[in-house]
PDB file of N, CA and C in Angstrom:
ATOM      1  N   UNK A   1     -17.278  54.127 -18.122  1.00  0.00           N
ATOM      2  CA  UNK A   1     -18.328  55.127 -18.025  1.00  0.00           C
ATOM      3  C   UNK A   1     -18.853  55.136 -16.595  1.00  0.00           C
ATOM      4  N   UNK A   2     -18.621  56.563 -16.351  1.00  0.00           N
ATOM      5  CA  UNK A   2     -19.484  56.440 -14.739  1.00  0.00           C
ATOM      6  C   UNK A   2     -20.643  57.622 -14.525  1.00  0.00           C
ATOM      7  N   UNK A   3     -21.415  57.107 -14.209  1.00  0.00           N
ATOM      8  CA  UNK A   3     -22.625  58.202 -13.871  1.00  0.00           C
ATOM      9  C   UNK A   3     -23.178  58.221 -12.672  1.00  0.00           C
ATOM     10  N   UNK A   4     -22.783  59.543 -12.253  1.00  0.00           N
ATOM     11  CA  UNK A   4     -23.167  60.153 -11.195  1.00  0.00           C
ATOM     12  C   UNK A   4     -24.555  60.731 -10.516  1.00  0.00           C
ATOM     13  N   UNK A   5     -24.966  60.670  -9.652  1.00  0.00           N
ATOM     14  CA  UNK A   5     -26.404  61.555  -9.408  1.00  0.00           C
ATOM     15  C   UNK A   5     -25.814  61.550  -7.574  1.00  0.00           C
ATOM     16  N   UNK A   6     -26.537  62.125  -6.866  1.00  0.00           N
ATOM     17  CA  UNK A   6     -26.360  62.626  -5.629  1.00  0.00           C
ATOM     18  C   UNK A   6     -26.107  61.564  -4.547  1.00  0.00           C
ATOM     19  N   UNK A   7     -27.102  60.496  -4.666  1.00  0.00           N
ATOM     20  CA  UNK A   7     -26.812  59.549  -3.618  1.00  0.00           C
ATOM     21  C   UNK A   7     -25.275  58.507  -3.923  1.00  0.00           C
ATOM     22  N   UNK A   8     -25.486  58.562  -5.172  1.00  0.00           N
ATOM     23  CA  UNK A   8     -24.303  57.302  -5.181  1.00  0.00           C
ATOM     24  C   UNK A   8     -24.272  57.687  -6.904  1.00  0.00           C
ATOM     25  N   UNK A   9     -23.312  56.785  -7.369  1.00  0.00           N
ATOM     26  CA  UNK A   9     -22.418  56.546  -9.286  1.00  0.00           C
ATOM     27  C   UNK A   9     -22.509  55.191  -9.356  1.00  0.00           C
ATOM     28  N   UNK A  10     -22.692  54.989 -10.539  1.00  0.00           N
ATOM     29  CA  UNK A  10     -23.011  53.692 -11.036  1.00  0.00           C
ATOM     30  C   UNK A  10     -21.390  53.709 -11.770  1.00  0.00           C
ATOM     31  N   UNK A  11     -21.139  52.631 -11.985  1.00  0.00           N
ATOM     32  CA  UNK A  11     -19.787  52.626 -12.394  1.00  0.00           C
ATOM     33  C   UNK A  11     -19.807  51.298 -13.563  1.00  0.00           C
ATOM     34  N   UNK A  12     -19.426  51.768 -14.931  1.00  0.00           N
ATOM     35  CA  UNK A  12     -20.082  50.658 -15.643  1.00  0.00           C
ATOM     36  C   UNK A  12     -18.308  49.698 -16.057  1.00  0.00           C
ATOM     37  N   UNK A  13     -18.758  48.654 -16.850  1.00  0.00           N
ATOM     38  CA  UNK A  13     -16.994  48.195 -17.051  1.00  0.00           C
ATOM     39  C   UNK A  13     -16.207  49.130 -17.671  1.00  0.00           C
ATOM     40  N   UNK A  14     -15.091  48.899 -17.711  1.00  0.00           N
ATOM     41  CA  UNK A  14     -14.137  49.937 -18.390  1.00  0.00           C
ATOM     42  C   UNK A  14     -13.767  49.362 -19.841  1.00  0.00           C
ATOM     43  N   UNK A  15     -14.291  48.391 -20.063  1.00  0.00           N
ATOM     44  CA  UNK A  15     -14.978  48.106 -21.621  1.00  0.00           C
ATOM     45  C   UNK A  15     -15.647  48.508 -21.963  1.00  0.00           C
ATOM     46  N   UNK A  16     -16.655  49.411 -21.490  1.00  0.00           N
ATOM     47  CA  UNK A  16     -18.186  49.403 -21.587  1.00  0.00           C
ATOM     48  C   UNK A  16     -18.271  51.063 -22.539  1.00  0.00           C
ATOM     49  N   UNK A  17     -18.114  51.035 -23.554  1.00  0.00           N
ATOM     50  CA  UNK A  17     -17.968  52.076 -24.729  1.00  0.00           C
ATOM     51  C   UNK A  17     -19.368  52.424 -25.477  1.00  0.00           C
ATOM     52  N   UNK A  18     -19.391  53.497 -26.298  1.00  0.00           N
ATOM     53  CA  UNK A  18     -20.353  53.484 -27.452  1.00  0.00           C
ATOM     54  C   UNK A  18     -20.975  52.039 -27.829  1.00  0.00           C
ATOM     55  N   UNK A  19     -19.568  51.544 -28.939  1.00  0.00           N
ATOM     56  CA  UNK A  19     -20.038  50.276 -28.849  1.00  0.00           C
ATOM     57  C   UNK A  19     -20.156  49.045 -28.310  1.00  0.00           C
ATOM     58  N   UNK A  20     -19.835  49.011 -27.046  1.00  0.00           N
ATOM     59  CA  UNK A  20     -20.348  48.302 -26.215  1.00  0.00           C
ATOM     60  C   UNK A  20     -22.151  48.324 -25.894  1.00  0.00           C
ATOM     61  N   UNK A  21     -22.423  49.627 -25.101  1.00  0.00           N
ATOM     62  CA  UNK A  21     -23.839  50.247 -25.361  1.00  0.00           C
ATOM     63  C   UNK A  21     -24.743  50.090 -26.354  1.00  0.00           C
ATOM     64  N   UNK A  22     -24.170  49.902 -27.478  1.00  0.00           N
ATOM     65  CA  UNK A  22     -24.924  49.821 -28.590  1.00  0.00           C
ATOM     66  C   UNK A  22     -25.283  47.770 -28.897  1.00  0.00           C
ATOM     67  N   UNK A  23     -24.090  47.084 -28.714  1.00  0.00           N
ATOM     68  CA  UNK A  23     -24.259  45.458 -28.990  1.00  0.00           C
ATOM     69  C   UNK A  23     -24.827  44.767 -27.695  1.00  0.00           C
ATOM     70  N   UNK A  24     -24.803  45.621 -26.102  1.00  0.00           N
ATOM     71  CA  UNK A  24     -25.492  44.979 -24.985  1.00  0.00           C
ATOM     72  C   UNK A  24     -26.943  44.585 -24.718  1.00  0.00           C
ATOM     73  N   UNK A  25     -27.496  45.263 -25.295  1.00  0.00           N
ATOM     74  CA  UNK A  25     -29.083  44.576 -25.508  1.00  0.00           C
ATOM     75  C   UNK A  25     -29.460  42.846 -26.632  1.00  0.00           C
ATOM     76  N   UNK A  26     -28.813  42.985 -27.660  1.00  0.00           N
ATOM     77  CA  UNK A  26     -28.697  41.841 -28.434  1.00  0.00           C
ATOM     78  C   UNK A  26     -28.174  41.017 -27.526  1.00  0.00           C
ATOM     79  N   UNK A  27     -27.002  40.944 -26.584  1.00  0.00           N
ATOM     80  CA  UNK A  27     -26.370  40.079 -26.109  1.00  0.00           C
ATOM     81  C   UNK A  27     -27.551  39.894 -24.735  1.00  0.00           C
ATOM     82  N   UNK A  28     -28.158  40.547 -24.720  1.00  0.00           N
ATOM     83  CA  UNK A  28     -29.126  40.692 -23.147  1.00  0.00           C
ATOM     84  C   UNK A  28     -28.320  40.296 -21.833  1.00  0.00           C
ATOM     85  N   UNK A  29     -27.098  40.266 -21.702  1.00  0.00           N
ATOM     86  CA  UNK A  29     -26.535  40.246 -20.235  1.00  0.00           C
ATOM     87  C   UNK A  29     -25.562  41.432 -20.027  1.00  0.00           C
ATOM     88  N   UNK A  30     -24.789  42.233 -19.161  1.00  0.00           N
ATOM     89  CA  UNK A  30     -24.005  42.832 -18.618  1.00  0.00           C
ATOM     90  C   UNK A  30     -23.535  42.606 -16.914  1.00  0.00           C
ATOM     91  N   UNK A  31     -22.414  42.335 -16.968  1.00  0.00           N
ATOM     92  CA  UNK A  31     -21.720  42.070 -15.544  1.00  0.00           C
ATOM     93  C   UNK A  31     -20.914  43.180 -15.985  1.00  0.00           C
ATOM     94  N   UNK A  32     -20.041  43.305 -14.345  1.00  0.00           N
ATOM     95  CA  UNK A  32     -19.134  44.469 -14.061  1.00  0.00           C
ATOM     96  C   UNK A  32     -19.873  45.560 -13.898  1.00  0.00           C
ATOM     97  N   UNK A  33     -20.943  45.971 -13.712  1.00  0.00           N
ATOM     98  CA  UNK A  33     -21.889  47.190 -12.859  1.00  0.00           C
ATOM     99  C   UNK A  33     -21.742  46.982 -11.554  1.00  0.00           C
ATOM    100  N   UNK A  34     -20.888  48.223 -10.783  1.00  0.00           N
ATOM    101  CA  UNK A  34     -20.868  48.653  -9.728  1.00  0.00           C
ATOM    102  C   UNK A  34     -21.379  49.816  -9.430  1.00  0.00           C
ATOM    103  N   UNK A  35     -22.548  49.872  -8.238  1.00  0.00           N
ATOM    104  CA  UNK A  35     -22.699  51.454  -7.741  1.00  0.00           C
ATOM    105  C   UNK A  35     -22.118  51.261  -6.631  1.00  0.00           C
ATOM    106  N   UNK A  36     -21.605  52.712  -5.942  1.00  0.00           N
ATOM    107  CA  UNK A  36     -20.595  52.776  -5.076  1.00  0.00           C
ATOM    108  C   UNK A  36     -21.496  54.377  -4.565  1.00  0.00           C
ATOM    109  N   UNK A  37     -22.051  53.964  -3.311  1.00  0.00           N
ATOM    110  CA  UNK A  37     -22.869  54.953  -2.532  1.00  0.00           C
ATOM    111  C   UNK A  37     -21.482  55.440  -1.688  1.00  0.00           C
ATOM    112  N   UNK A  38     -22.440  57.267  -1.437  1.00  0.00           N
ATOM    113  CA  UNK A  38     -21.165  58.033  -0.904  1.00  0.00           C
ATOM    114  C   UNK A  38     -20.336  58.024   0.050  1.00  0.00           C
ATOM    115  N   UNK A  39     -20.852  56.631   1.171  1.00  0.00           N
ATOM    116  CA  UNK A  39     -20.047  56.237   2.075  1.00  0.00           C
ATOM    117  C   UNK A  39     -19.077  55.470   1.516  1.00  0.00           C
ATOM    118  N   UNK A  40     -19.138  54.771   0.544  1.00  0.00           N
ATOM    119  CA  UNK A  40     -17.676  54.158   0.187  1.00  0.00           C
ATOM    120  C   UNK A  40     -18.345  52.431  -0.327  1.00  0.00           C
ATOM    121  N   UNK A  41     -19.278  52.284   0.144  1.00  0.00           N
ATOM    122  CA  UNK A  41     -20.095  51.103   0.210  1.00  0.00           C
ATOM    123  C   UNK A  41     -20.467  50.568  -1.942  1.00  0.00           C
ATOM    124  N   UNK A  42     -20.123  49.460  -1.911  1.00  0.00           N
ATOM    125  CA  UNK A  42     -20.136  48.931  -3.108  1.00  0.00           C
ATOM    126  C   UNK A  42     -20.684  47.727  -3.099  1.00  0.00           C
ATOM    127  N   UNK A  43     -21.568  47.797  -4.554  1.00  0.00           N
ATOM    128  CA  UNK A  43     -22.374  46.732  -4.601  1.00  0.00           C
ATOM    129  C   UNK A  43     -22.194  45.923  -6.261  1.00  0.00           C
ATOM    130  N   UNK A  44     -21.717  44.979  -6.455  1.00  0.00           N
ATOM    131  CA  UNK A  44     -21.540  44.574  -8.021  1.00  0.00           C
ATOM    132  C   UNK A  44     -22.549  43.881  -8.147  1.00  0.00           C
ATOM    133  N   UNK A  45     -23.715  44.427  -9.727  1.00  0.00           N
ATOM    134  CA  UNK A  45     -24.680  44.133  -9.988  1.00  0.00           C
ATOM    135  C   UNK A  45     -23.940  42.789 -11.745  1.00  0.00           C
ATOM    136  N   UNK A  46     -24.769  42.550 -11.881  1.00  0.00           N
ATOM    137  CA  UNK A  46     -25.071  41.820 -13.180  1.00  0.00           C
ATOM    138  C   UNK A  46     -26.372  41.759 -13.547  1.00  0.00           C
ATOM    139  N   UNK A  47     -26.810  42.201 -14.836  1.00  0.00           N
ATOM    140  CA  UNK A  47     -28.270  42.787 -15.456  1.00  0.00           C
ATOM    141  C   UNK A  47     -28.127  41.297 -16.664  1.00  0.00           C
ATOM    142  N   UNK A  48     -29.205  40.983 -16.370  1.00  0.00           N
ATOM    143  CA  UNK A  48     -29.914  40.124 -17.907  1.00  0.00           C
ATOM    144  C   UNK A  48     -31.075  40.593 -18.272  1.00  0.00           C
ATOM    145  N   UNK A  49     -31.275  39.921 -19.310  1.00  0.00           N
ATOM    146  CA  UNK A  49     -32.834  40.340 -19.924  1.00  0.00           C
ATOM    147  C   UNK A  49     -33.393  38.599 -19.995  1.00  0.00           C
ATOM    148  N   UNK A  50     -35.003  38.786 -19.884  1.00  0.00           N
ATOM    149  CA  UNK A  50     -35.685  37.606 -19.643  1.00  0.00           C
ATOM    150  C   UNK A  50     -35.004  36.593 -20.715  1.00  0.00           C
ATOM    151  N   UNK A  51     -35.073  37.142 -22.099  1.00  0.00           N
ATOM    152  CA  UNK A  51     -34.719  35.918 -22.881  1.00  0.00           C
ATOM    153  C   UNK A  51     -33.454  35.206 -22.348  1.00  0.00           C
ATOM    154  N   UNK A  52     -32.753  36.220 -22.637  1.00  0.00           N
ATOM    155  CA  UNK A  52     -30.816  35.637 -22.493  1.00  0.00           C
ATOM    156  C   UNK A  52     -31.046  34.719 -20.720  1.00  0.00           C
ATOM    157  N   UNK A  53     -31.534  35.027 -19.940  1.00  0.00           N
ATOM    158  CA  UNK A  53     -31.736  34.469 -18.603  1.00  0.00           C
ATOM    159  C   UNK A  53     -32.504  32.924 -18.845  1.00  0.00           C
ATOM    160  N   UNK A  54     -33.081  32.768 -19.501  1.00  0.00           N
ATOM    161  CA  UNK A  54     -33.874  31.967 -19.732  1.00  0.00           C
ATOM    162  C   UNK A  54     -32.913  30.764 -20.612  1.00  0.00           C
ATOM    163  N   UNK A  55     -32.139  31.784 -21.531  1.00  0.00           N
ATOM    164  CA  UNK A  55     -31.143  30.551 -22.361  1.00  0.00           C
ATOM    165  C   UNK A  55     -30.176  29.863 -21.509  1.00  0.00           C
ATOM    166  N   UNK A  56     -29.139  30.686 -20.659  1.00  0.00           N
ATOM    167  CA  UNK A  56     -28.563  30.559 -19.470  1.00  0.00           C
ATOM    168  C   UNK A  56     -29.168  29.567 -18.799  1.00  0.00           C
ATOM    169  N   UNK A  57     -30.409  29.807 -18.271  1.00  0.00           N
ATOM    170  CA  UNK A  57     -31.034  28.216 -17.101  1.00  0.00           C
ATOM    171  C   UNK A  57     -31.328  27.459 -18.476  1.00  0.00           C
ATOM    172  N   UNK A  58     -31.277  27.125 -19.861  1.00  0.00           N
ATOM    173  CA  UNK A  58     -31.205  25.890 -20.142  1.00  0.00           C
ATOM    174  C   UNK A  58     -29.926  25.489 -20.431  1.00  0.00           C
ATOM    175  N   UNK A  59     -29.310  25.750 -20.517  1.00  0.00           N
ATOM    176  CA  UNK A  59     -27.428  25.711 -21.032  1.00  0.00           C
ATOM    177  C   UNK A  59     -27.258  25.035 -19.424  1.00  0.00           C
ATOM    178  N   UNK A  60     -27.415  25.439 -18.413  1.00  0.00           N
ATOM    179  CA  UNK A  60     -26.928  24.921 -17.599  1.00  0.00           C
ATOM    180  C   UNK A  60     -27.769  23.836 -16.652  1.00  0.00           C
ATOM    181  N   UNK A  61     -29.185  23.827 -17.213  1.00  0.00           N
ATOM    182  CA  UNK A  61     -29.450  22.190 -16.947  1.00  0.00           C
ATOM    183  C   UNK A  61     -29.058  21.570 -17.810  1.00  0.00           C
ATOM    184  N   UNK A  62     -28.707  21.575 -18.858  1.00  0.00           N
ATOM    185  CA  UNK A  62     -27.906  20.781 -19.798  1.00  0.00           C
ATOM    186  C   UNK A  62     -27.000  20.258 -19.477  1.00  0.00           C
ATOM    187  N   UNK A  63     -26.256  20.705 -18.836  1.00  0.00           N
ATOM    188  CA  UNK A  63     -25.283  20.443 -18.313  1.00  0.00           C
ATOM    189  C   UNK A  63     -25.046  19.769 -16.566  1.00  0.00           C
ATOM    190  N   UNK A  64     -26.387  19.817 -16.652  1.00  0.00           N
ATOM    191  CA  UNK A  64     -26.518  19.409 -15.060  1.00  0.00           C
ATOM    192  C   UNK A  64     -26.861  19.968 -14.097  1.00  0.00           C
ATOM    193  N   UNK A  65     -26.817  21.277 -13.702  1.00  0.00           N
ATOM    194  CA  UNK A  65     -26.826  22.571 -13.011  1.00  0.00           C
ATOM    195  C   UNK A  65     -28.446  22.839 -13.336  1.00  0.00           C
ATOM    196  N   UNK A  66     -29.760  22.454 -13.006  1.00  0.00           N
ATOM    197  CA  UNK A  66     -31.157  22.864 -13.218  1.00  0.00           C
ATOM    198  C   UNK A  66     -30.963  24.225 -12.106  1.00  0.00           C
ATOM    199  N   UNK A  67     -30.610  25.042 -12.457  1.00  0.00           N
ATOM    200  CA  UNK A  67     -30.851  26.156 -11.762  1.00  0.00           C
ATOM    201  C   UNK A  67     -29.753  27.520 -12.050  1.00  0.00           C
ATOM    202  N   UNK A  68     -29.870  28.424 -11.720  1.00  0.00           N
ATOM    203  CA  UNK A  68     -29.035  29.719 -12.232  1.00  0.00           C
ATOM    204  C   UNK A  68     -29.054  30.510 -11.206  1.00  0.00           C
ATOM    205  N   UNK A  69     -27.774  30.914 -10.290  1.00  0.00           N
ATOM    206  CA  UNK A  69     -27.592  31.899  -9.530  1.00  0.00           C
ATOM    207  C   UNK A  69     -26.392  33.032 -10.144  1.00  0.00           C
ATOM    208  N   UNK A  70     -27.028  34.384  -9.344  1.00  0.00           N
ATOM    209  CA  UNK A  70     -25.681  34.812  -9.976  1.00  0.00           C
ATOM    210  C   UNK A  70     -25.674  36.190  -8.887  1.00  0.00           C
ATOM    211  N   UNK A  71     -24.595  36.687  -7.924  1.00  0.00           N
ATOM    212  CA  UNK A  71     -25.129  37.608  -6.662  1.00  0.00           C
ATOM    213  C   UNK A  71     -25.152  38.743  -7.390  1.00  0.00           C
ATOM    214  N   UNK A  72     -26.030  39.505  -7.388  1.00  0.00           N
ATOM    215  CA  UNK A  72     -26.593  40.981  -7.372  1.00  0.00           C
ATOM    216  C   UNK A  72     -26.805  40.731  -8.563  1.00  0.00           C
ATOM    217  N   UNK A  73     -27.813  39.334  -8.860  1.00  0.00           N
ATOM    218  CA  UNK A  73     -28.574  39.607 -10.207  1.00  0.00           C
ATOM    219  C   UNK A  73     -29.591  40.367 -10.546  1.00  0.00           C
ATOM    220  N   UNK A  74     -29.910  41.132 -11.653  1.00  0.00           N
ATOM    221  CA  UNK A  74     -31.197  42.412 -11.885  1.00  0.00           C
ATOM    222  C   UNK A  74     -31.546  41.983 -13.368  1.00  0.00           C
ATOM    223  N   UNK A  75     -32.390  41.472 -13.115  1.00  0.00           N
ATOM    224  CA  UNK A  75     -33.490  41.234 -14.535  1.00  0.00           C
ATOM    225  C   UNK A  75     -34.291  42.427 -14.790  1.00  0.00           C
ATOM    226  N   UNK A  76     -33.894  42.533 -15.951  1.00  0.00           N
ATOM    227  CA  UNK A  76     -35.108  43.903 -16.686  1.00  0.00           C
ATOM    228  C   UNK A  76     -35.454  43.367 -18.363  1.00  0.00           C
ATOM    229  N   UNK A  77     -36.315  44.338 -18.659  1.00  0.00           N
ATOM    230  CA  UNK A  77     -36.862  43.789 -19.916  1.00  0.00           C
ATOM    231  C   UNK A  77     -36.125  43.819 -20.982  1.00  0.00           C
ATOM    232  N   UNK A  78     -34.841  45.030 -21.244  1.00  0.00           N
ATOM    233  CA  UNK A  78     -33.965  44.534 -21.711  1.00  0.00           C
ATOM    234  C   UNK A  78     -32.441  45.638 -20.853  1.00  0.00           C
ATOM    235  N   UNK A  79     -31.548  44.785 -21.643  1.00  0.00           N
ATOM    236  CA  UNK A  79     -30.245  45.301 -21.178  1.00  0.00           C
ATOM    237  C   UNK A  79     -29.507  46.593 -21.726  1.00  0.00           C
ATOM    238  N   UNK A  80     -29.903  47.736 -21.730  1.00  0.00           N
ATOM    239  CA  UNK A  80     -29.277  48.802 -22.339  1.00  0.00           C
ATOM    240  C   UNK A  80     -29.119  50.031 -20.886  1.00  0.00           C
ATOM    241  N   UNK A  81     -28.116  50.879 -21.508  1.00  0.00           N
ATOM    242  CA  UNK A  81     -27.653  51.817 -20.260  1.00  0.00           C
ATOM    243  C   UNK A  81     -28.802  52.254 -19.848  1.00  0.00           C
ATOM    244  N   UNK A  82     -29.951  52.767 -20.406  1.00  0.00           N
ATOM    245  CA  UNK A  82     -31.020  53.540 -19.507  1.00  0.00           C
ATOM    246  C   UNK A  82     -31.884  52.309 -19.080  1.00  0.00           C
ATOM    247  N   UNK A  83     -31.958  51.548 -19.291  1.00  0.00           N
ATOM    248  CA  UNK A  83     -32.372  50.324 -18.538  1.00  0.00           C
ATOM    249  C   UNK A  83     -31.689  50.139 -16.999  1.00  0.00           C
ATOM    250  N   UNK A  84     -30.745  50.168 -17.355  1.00  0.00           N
ATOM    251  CA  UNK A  84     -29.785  49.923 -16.027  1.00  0.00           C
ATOM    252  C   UNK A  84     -29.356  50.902 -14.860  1.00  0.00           C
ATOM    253  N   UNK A  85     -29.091  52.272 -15.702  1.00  0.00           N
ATOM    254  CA  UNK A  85     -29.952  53.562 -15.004  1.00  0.00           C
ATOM    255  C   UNK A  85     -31.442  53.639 -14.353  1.00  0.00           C
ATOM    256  N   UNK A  86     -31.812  53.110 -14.632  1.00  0.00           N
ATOM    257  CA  UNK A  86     -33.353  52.627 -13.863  1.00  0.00           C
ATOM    258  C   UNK A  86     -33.728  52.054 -13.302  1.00  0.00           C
ATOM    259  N   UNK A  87     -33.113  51.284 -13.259  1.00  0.00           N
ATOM    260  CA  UNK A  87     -32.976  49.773 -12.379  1.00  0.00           C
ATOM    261  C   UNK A  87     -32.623  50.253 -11.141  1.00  0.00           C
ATOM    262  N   UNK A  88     -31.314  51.074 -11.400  1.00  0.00           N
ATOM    263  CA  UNK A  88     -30.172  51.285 -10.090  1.00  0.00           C
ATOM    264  C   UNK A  88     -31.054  52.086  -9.025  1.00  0.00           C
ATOM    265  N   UNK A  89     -31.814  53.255  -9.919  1.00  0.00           N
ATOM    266  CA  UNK A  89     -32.339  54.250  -9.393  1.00  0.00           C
ATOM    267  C   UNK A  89     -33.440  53.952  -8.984  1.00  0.00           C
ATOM    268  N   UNK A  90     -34.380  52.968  -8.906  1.00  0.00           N
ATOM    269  CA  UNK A  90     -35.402  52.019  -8.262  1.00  0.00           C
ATOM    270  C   UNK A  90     -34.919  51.335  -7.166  1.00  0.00           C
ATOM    271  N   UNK A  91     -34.223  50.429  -7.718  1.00  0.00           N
ATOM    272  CA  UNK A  91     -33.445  49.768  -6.498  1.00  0.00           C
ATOM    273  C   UNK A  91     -32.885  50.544  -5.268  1.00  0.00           C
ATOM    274  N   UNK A  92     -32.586  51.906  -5.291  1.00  0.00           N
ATOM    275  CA  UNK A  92     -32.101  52.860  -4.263  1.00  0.00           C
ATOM    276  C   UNK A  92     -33.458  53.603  -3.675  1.00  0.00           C
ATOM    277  N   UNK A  93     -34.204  53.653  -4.690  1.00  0.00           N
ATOM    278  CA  UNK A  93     -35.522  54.416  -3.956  1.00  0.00           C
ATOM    279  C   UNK A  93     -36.379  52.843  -3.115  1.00  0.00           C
ATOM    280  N   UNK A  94     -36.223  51.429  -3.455  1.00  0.00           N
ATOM    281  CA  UNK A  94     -36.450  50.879  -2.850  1.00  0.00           C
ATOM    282  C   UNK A  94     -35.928  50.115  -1.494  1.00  0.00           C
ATOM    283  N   UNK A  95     -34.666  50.807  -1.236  1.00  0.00           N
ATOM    284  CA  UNK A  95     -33.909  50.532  -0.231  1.00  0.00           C
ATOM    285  C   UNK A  95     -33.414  49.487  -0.103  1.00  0.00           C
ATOM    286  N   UNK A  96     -32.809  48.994  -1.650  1.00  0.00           N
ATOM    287  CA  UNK A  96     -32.534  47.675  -1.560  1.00  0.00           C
ATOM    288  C   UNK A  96     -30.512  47.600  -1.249  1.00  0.00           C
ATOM    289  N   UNK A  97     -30.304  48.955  -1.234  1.00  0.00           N
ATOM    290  CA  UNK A  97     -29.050  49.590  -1.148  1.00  0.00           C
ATOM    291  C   UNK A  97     -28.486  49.555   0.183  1.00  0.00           C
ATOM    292  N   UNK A  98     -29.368  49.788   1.116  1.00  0.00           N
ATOM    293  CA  UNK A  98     -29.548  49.724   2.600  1.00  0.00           C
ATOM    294  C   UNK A  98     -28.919  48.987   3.227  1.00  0.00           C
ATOM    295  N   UNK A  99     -28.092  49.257   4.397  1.00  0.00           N
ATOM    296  CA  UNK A  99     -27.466  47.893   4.638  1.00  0.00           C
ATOM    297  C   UNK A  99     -28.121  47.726   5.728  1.00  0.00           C
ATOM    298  N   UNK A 100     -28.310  46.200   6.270  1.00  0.00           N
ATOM    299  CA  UNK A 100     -29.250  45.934   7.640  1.00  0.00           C
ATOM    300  C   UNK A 100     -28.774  46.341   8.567  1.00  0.00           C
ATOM    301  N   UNK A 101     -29.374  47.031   9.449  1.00  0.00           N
ATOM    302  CA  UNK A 101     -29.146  48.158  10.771  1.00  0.00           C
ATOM    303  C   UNK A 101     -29.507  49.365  10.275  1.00  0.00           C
ATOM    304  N   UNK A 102     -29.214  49.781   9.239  1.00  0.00           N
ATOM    305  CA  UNK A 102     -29.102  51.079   9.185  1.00  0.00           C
ATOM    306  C   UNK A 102     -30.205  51.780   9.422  1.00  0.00           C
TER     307      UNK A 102
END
């Protein structure tokens, strides 16, 4: 699934179906979100939701790891497509898209 608007397309996995959309909030994480602004420029996001983020940093101090990184992580309240549509579209009005110099 890819959705378009003027500045840039969000580009979701190519798993990422009806029902996918529909079981991603229960699961509260999604990786494989790419937006790809009209210069060509790409950014791969991964979205959690507070709970599932929260289970994640204990699973992995459990294991030893007291801490959780993950690059172009985006926490929102929960994980569903218009969540993530919103996110993207914040994140671009906040110039977080920007590359330094520009």
């Amino acid at each position: 699934m890819v959705v378009e608007v003027a500045e840039y397309a969000v580009h979701f996995p190519a798993w990422y179906d009806e029902r996918a959309a529909w079981e991603t909030p229960a699961k509260g994480h999604l990786q494989g979100v790419e937006v790809r602004l009209r210069d060509g420029t790409t950014f791969p996001l991964t979205f959690y939701d507070l709970t599932r983020l929260g289970q994640t940093l204990e699973d992995d101090a459990a294991d030893g790891r007291p801490y959780f990184t993950e690059p172009g992580l985006v926490v929102v309240p929960e994980v569903r497509t218009e969540a993530v549509l919103e996110a993207v579209a914040g994140m671009y009005r906040d110039g977080v898209f920007r590359r330094p110099g520009a």
